[in-house]
C-alpha atoms as a PDB file:
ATOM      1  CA  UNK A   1     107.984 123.165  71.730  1.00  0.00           C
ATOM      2  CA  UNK A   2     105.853 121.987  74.651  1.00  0.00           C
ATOM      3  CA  UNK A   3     102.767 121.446  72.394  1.00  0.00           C
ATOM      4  CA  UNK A   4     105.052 119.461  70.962  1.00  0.00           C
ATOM      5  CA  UNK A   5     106.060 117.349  74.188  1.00  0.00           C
ATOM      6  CA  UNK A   6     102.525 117.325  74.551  1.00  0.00           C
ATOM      7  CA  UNK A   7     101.611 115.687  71.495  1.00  0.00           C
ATOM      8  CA  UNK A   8     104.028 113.064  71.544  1.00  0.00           C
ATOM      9  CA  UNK A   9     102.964 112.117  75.429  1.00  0.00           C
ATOM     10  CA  UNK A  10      99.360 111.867  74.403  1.00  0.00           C
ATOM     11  CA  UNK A  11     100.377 109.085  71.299  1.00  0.00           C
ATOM     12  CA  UNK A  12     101.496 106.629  73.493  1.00  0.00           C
ATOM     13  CA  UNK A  13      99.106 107.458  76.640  1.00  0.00           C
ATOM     14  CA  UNK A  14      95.989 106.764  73.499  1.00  0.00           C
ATOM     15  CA  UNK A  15      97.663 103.839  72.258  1.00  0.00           C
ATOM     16  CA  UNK A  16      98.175 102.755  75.889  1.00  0.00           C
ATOM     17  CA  UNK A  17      93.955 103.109  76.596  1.00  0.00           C
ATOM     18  CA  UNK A  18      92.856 101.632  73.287  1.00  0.00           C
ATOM     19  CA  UNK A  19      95.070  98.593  73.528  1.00  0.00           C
ATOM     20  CA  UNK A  20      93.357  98.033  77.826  1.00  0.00           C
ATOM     21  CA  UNK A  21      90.223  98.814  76.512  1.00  0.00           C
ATOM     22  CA  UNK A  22      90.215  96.009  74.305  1.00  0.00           C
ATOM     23  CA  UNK A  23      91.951  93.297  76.518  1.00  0.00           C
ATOM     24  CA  UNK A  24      88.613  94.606  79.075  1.00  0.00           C
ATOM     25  CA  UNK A  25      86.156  93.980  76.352  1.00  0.00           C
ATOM     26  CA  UNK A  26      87.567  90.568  74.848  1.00  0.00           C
ATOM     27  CA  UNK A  27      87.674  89.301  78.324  1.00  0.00           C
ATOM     28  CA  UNK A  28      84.450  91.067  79.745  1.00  0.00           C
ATOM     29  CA  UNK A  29      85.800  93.017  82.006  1.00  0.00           C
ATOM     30  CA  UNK A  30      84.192  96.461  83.495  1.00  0.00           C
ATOM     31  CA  UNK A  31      86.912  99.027  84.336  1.00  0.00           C
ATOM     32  CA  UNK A  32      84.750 100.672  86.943  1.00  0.00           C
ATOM     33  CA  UNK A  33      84.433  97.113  88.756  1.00  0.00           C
ATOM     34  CA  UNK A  34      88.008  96.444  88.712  1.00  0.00           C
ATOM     35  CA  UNK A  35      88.670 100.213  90.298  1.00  0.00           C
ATOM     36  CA  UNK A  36      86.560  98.990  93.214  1.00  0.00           C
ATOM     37  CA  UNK A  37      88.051  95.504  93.860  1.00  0.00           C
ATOM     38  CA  UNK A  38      91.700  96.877  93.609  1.00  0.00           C
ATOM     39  CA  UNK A  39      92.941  96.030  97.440  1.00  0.00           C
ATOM     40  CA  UNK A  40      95.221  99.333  98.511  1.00  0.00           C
ATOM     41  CA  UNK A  41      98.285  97.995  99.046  1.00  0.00           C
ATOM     42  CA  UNK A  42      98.019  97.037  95.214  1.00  0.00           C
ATOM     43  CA  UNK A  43      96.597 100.033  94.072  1.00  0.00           C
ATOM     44  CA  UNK A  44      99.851 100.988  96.366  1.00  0.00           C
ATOM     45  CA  UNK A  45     102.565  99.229  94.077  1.00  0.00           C
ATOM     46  CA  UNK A  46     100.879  99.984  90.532  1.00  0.00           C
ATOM     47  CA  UNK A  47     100.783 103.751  91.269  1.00  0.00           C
ATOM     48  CA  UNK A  48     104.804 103.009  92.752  1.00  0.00           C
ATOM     49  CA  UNK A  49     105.567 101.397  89.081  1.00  0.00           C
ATOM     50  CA  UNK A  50     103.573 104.122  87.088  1.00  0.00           C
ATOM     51  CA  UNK A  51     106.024 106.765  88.895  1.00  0.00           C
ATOM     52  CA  UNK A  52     109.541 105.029  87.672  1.00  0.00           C
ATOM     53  CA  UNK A  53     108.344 104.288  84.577  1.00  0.00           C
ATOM     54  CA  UNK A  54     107.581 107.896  83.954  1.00  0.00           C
ATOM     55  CA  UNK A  55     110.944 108.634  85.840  1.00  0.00           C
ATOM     56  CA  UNK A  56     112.806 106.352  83.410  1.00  0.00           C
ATOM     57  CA  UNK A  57     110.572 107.833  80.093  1.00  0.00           C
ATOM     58  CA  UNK A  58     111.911 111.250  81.163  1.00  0.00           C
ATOM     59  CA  UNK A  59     115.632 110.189  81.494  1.00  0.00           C
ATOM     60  CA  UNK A  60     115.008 108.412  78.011  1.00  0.00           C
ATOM     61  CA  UNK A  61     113.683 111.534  76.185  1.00  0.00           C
ATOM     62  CA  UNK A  62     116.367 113.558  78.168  1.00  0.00           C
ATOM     63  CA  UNK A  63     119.015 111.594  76.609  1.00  0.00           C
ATOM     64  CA  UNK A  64     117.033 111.401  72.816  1.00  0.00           C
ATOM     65  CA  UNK A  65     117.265 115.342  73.572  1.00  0.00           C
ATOM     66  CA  UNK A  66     121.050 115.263  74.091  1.00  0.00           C
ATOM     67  CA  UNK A  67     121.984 113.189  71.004  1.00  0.00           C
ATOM     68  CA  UNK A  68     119.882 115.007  69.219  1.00  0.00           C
ATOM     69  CA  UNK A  69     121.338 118.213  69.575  1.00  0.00           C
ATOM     70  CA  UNK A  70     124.545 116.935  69.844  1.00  0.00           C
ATOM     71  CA  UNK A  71     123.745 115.569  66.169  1.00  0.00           C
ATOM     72  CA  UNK A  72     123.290 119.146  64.950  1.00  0.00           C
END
């Protein structure tokens, strides 16, 4: 079961990457520049909304897991 959990976190995370990459490359932008120019207190709030959006993907797939066994 957790390879499973596992799998299905690494589908979105690679469709997530390939879709950034190519809004970088269509607008020439170099991912290692825009690391460096990222002032703190922003670098601050993105890793703030990275955290509840992982808090509310958990409480999603917590609640797929209850219907679903509730289904059965």
């Amino acid at each position: 079961m957790a390879e499973d959990s596992s799998q299905q976190n690494m589908i979105p995370e690679q469709v997530v990457r390939v879709m950034i990459d190519d809004i970088f490359r269509k607008n020439n932008v170099e991912p290692e520049e825009v690391k460096k120019n990222i002032p703190s207190d922003q670098k601050q709030m993105l890793k703030s909304m990275v955290d509840d959006l992982k808090e509310q993907v958990e409480q999603f797939n917590q609640g797929e897991k209850k219907t679903n066994e509730s289904d059965d």
